[in-house]
C-alpha atoms as a PDB file:
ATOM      1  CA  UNK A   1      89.874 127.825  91.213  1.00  0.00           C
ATOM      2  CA  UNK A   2      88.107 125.973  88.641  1.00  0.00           C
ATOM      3  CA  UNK A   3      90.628 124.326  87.533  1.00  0.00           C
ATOM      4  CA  UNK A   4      91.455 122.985  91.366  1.00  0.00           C
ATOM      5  CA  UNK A   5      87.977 121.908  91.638  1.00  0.00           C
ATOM      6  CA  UNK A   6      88.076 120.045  88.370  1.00  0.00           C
ATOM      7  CA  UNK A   7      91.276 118.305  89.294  1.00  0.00           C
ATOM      8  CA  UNK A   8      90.223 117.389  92.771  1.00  0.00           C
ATOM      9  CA  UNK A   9      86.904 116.225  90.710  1.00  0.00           C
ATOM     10  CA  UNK A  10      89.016 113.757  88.960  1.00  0.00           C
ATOM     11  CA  UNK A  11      91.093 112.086  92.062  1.00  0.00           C
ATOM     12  CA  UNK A  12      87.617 111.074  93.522  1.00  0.00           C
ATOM     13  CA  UNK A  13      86.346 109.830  90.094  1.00  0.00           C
ATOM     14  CA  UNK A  14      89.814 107.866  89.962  1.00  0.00           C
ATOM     15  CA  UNK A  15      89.014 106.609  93.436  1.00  0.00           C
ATOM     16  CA  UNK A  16      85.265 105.764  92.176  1.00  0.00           C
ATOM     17  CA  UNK A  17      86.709 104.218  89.471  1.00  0.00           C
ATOM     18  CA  UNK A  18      88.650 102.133  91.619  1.00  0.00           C
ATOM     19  CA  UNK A  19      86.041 100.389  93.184  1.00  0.00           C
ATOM     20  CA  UNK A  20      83.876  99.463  90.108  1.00  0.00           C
ATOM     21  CA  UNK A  21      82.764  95.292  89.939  1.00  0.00           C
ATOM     22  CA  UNK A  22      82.933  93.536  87.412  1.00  0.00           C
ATOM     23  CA  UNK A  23      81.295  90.318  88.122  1.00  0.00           C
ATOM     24  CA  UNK A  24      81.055  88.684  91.679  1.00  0.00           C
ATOM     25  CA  UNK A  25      84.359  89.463  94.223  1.00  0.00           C
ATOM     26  CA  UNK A  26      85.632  87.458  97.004  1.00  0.00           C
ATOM     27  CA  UNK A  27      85.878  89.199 100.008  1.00  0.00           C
ATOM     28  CA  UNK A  28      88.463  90.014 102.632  1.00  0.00           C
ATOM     29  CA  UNK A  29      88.227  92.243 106.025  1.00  0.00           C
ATOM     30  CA  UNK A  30      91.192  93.598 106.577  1.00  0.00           C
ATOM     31  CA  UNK A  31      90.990  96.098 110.000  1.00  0.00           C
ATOM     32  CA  UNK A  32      88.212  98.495 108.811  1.00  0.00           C
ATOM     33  CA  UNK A  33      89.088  97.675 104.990  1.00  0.00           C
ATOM     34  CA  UNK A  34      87.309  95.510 102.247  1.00  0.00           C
ATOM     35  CA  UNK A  35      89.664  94.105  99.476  1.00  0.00           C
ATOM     36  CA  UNK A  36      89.032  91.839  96.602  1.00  0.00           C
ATOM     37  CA  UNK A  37      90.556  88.612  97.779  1.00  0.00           C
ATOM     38  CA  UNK A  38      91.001  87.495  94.607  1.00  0.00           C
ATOM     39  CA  UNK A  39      93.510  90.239  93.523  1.00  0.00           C
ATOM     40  CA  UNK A  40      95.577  89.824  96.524  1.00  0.00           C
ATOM     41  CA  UNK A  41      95.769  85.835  96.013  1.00  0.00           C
ATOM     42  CA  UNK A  42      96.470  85.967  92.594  1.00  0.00           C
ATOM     43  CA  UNK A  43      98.819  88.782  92.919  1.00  0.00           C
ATOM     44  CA  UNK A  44     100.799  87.189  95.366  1.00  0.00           C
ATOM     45  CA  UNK A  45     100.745  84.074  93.301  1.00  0.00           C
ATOM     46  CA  UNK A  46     102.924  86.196  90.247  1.00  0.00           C
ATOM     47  CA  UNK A  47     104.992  87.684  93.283  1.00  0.00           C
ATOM     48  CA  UNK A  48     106.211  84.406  94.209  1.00  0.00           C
ATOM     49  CA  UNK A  49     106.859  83.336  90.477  1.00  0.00           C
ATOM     50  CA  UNK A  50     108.839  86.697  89.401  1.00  0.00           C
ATOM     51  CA  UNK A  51     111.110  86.394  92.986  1.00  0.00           C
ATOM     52  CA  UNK A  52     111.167  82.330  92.900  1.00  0.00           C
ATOM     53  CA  UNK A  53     112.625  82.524  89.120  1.00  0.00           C
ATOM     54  CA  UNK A  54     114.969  85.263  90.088  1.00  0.00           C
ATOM     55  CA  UNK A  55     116.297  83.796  93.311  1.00  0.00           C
ATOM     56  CA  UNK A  56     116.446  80.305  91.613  1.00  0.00           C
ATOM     57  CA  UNK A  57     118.221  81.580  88.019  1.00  0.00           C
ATOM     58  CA  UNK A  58     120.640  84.456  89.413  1.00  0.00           C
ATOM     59  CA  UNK A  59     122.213  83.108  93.440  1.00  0.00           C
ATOM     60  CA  UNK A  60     124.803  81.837  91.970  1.00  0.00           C
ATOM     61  CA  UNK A  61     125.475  83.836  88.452  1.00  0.00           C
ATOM     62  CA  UNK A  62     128.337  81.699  86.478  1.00  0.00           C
ATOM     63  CA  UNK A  63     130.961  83.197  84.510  1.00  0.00           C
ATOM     64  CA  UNK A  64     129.919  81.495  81.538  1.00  0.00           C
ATOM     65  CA  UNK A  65     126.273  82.162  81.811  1.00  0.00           C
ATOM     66  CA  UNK A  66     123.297  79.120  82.181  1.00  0.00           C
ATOM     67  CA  UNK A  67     120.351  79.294  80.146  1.00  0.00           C
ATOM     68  CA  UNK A  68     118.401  80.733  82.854  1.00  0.00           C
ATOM     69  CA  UNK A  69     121.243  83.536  83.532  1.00  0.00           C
ATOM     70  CA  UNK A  70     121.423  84.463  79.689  1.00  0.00           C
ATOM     71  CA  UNK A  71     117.328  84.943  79.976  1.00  0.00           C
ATOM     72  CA  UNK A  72     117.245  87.178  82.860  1.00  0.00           C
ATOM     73  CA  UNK A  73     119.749  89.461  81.471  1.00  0.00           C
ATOM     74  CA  UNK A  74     118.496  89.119  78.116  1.00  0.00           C
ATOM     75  CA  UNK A  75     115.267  90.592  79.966  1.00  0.00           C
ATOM     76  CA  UNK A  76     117.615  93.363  82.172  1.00  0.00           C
ATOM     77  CA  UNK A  77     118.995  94.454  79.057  1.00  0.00           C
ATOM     78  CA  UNK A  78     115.800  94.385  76.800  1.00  0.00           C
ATOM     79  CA  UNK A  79     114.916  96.747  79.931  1.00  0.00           C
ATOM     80  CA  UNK A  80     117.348  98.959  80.250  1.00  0.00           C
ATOM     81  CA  UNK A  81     116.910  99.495  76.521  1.00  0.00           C
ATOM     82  CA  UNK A  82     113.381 100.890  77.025  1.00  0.00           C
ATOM     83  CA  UNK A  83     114.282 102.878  79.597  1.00  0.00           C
ATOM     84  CA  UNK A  84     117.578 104.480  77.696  1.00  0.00           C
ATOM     85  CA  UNK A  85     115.238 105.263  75.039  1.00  0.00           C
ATOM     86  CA  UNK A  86     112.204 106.581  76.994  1.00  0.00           C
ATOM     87  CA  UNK A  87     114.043 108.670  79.580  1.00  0.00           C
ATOM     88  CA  UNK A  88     117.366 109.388  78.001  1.00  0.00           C
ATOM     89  CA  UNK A  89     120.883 109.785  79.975  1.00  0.00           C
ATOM     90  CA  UNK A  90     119.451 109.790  83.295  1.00  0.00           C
ATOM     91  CA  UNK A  91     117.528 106.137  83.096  1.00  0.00           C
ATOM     92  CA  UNK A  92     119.563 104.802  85.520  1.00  0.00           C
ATOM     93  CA  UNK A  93     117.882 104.906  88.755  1.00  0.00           C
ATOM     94  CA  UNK A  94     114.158 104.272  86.969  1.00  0.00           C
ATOM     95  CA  UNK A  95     115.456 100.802  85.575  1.00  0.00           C
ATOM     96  CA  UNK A  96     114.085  98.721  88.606  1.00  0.00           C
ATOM     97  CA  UNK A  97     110.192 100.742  88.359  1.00  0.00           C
ATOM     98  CA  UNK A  98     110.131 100.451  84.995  1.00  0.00           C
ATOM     99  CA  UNK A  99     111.630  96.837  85.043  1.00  0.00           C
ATOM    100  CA  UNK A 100     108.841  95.987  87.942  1.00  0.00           C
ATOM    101  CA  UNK A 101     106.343  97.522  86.169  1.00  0.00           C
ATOM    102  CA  UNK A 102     106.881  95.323  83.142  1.00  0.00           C
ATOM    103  CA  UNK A 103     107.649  92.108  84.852  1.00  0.00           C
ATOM    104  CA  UNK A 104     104.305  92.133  87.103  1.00  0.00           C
ATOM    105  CA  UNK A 105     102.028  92.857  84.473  1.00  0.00           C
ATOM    106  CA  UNK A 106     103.658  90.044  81.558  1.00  0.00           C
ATOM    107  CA  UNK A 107     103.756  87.672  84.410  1.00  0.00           C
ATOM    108  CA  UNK A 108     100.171  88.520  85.067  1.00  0.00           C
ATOM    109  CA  UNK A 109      98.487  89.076  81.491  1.00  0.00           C
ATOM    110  CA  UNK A 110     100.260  85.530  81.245  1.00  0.00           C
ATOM    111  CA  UNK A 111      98.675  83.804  84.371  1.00  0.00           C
ATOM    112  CA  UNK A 112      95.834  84.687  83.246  1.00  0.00           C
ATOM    113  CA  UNK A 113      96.277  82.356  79.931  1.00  0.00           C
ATOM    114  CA  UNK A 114      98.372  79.478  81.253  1.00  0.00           C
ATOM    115  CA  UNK A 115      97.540  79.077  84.998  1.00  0.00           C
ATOM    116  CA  UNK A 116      94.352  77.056  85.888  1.00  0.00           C
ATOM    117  CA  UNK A 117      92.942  79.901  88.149  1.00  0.00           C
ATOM    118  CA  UNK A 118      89.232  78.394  86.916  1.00  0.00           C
ATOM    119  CA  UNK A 119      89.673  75.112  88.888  1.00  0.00           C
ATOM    120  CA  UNK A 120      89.944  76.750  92.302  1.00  0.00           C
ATOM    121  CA  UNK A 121      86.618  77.434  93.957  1.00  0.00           C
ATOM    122  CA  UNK A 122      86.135  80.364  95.914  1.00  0.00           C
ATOM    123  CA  UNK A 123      82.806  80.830  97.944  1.00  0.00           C
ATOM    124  CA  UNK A 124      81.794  83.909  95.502  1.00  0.00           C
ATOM    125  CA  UNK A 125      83.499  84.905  92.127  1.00  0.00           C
ATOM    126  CA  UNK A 126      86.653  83.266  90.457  1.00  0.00           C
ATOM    127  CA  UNK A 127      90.345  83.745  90.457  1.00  0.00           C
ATOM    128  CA  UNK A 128      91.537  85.363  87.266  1.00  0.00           C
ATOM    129  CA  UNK A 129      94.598  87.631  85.947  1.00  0.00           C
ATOM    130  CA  UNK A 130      95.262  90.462  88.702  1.00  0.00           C
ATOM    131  CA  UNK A 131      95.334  92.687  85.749  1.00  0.00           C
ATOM    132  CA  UNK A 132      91.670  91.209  85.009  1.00  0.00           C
ATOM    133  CA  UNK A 133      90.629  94.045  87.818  1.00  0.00           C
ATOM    134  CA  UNK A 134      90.308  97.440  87.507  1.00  0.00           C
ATOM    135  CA  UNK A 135      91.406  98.135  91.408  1.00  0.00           C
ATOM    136  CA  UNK A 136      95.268  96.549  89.615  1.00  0.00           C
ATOM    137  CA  UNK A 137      95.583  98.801  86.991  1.00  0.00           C
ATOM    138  CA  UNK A 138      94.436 101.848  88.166  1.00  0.00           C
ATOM    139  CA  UNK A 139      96.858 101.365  91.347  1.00  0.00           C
ATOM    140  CA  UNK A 140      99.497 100.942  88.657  1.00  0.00           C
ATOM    141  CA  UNK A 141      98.888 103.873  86.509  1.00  0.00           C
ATOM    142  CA  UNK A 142      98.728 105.938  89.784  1.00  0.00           C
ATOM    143  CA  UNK A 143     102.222 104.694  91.284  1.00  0.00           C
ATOM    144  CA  UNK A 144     103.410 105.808  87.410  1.00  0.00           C
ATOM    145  CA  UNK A 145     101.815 108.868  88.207  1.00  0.00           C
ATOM    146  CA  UNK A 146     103.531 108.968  91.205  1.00  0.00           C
ATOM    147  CA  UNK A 147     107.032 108.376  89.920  1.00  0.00           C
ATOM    148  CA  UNK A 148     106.759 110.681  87.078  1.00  0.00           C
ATOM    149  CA  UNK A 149     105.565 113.925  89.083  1.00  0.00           C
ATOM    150  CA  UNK A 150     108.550 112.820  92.158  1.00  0.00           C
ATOM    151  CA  UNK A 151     111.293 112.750  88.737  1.00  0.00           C
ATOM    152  CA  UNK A 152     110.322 116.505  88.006  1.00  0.00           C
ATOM    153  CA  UNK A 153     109.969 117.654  91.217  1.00  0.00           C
ATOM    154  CA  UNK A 154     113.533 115.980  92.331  1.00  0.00           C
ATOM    155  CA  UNK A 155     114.825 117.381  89.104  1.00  0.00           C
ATOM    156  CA  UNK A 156     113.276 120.833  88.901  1.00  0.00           C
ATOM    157  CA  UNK A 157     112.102 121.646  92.377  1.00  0.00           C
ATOM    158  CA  UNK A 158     108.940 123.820  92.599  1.00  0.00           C
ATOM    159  CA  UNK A 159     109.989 125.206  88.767  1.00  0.00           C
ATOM    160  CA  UNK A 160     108.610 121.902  87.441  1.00  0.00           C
ATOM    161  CA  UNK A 161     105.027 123.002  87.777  1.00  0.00           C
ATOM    162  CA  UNK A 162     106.001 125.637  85.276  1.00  0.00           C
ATOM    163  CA  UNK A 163     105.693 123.727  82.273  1.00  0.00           C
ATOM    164  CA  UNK A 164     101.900 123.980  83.185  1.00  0.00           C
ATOM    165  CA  UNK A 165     102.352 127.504  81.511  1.00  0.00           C
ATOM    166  CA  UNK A 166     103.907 126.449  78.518  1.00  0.00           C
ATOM    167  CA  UNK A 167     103.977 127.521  75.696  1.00  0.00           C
ATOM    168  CA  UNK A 168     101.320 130.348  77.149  1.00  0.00           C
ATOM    169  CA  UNK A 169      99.337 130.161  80.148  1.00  0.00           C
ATOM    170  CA  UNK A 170      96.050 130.016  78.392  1.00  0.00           C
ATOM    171  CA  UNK A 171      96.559 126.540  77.987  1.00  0.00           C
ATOM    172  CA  UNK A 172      97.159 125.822  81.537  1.00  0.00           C
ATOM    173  CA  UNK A 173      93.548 123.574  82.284  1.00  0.00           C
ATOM    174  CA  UNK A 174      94.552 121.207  79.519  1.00  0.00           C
ATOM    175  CA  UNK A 175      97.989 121.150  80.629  1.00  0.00           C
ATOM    176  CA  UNK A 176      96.851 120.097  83.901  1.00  0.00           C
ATOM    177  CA  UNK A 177      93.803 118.032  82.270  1.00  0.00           C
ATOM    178  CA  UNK A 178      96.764 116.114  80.673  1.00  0.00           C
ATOM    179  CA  UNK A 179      98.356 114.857  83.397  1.00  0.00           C
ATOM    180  CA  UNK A 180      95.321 113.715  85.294  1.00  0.00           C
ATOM    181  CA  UNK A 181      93.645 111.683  82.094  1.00  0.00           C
ATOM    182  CA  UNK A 182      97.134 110.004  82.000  1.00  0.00           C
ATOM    183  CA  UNK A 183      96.422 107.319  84.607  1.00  0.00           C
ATOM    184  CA  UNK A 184      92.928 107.021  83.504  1.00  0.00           C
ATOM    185  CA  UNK A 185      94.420 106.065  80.031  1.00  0.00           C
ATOM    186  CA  UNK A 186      97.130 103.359  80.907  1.00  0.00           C
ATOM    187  CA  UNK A 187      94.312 101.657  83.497  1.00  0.00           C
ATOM    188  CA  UNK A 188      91.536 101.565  81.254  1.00  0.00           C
ATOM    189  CA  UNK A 189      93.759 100.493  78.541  1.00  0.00           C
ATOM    190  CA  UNK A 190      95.540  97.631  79.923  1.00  0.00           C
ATOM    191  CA  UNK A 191      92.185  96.783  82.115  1.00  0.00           C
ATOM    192  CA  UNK A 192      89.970  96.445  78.977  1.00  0.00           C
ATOM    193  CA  UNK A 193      92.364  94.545  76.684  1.00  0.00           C
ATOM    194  CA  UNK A 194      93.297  92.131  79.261  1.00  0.00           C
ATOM    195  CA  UNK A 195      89.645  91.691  80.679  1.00  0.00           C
ATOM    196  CA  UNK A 196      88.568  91.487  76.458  1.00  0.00           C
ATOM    197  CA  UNK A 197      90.642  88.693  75.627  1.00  0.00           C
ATOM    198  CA  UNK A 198      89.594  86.192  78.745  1.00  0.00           C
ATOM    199  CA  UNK A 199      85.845  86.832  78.072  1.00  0.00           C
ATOM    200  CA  UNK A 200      86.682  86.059  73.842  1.00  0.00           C
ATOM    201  CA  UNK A 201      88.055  82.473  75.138  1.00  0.00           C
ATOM    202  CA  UNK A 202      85.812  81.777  77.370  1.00  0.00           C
ATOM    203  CA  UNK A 203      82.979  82.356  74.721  1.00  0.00           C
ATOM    204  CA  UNK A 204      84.952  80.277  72.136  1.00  0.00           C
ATOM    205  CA  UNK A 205      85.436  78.072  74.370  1.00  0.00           C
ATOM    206  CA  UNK A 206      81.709  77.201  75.326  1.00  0.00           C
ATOM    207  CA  UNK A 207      81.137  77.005  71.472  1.00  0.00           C
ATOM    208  CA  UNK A 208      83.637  75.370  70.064  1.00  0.00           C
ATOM    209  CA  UNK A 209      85.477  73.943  72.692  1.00  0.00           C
ATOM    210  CA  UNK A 210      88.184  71.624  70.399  1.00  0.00           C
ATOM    211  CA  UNK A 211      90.228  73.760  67.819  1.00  0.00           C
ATOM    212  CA  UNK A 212      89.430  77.722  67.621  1.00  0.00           C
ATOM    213  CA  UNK A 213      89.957  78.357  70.695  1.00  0.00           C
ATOM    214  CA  UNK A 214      93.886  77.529  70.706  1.00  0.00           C
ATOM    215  CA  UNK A 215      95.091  80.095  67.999  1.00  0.00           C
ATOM    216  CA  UNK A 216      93.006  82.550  70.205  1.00  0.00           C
ATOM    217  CA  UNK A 217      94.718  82.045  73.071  1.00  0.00           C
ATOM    218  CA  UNK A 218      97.881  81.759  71.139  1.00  0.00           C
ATOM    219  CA  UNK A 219      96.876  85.720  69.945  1.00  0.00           C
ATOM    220  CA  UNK A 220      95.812  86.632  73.419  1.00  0.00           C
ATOM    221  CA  UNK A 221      99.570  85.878  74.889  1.00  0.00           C
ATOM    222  CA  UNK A 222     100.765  88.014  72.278  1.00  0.00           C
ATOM    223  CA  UNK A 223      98.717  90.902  72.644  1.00  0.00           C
ATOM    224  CA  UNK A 224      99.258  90.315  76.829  1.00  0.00           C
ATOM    225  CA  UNK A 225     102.398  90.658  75.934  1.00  0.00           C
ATOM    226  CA  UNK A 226     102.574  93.968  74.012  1.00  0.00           C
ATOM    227  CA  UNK A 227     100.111  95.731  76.657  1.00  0.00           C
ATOM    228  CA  UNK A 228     103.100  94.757  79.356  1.00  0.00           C
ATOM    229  CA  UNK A 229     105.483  96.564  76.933  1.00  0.00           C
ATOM    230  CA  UNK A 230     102.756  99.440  75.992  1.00  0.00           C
ATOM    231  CA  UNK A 231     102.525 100.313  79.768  1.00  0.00           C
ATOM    232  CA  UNK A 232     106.054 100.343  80.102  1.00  0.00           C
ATOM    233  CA  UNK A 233     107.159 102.114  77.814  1.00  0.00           C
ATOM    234  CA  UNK A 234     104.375 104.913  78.400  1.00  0.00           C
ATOM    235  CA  UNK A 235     105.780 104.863  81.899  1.00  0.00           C
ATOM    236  CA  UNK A 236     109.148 105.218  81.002  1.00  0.00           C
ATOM    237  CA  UNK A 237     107.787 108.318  78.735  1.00  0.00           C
ATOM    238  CA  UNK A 238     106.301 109.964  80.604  1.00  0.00           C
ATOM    239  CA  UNK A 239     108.890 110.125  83.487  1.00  0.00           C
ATOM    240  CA  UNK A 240     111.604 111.019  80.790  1.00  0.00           C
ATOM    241  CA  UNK A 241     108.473 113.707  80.039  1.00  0.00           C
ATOM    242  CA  UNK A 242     108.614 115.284  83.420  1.00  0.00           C
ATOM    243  CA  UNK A 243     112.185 115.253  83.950  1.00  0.00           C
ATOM    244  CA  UNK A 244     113.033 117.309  80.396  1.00  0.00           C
ATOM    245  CA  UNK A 245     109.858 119.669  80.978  1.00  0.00           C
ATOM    246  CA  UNK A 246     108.711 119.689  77.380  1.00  0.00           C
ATOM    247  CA  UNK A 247     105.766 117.329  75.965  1.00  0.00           C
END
């Protein structure tokens, strides 16, 4: 019972969490709703860059392959790689998640660097990376958490919840604590390190606005970069995770 309560505890704090500010927010009503305006604009922005590339590279794939054509599967195979490795045999139908999950937030940790969000003018707040928010990444980390609990049930049926009592029940709270810190790890993580590196340029670039700033932002792709693989590849884990039943 405890444990229920403490679980239960920790889906409200992840909806809390979910509606922490950071800064001022734009505004939408939506029905009975309030969203961050921002997040949907800018969001929709990488949407139509990730499906404008793909349509525009791959309607009509060549049999000796354009530059374009040999980057996108370049990127389906770096993909399908990841996914191999993370989940094993069985990868197959968790390529286009994992894929989606990786695309979205590169593209975005990368808008974030290279688009000019800073020259639009909203009536409160700014346009930033969507990954910039926490309401992004912790709706990310709980679609993972999503996936990953629907590949063990599909898998296992009802005899997936008993890895909770492995090896011996007595550690069945932290097996459970586990898998509820899980999102709270890949959303803080990804929120923090993408919401660190914009504030370190936009210091630099108040005080010294000419040369130090560049090799910064030159670090800050990078590392955007590697949290986009970090939170796929933890995705793909942890779905492989649930589907062999061992940790």
């Amino acid at each position: 019972m405890n444990v229920l309560s403490y679980s239960i505890n920790t889906l409200k704090g992840l909806y809390e969490i979910s509606g922490v500010e950071v800064g001022q927010h734009f505004y939408w009503k939506i029905g009975g709703f309030q969203v961050h305006a921002q997040v949907l604009i800018t969001s929709w922005v990488v949407i139509v860059i990730l499906l404008g590339s793909a349509i525009v590279t791959v309607r009509n794939p060549q049999t000796i392959p354009t530059d374009g054509q040999n980057f996108f599967e370049y990127i389906l195979e770096f993909i399908r790689d990841v996914s191999k490795t993370q989940i094993g045999e069985e990868y197959g139908p968790w390529v286009p998640f994992i894929g989606t999950l990786f695309l979205f937030i590169f593209v975005s940790n990368w808008s974030g660097a290279l688009l000019p969000w800073k020259i639009i003018e909203l009536p409160h707040g700014e346009l930033a990376a969507p990954t910039n928010d926490i309401n992004t990444t912790v709706a990310l980390a709980l679609l993972t958490s999503i996936a990953y609990f629907y590949a063990g049930l599909s898998k296992k049926g009802l005899g997936y919840f008993g890895k909770y009592i492995q090896p011996t029940p007595i550690l069945l709270p932290i097996n459970i604590l586990e898998d509820f810190t899980k999102p709270l790890s890949l959303s803080f993580r990804l929120f923090g390190n993408i919401l660190a590196d914009e504030l370190v340029v936009v210091v630099l670039v108040s005080l010294v606005p000419s040369v130090v700033p560049i090799p910064v932002m030159f670090l800050g792709l990078f590392t955007s970069g590697i949290q986009a693989l970090i939170f796929a590849t933890l995705a793909a884990a942890y779905i492989g995770e649930s589907m062999e039943g061992h940790h």
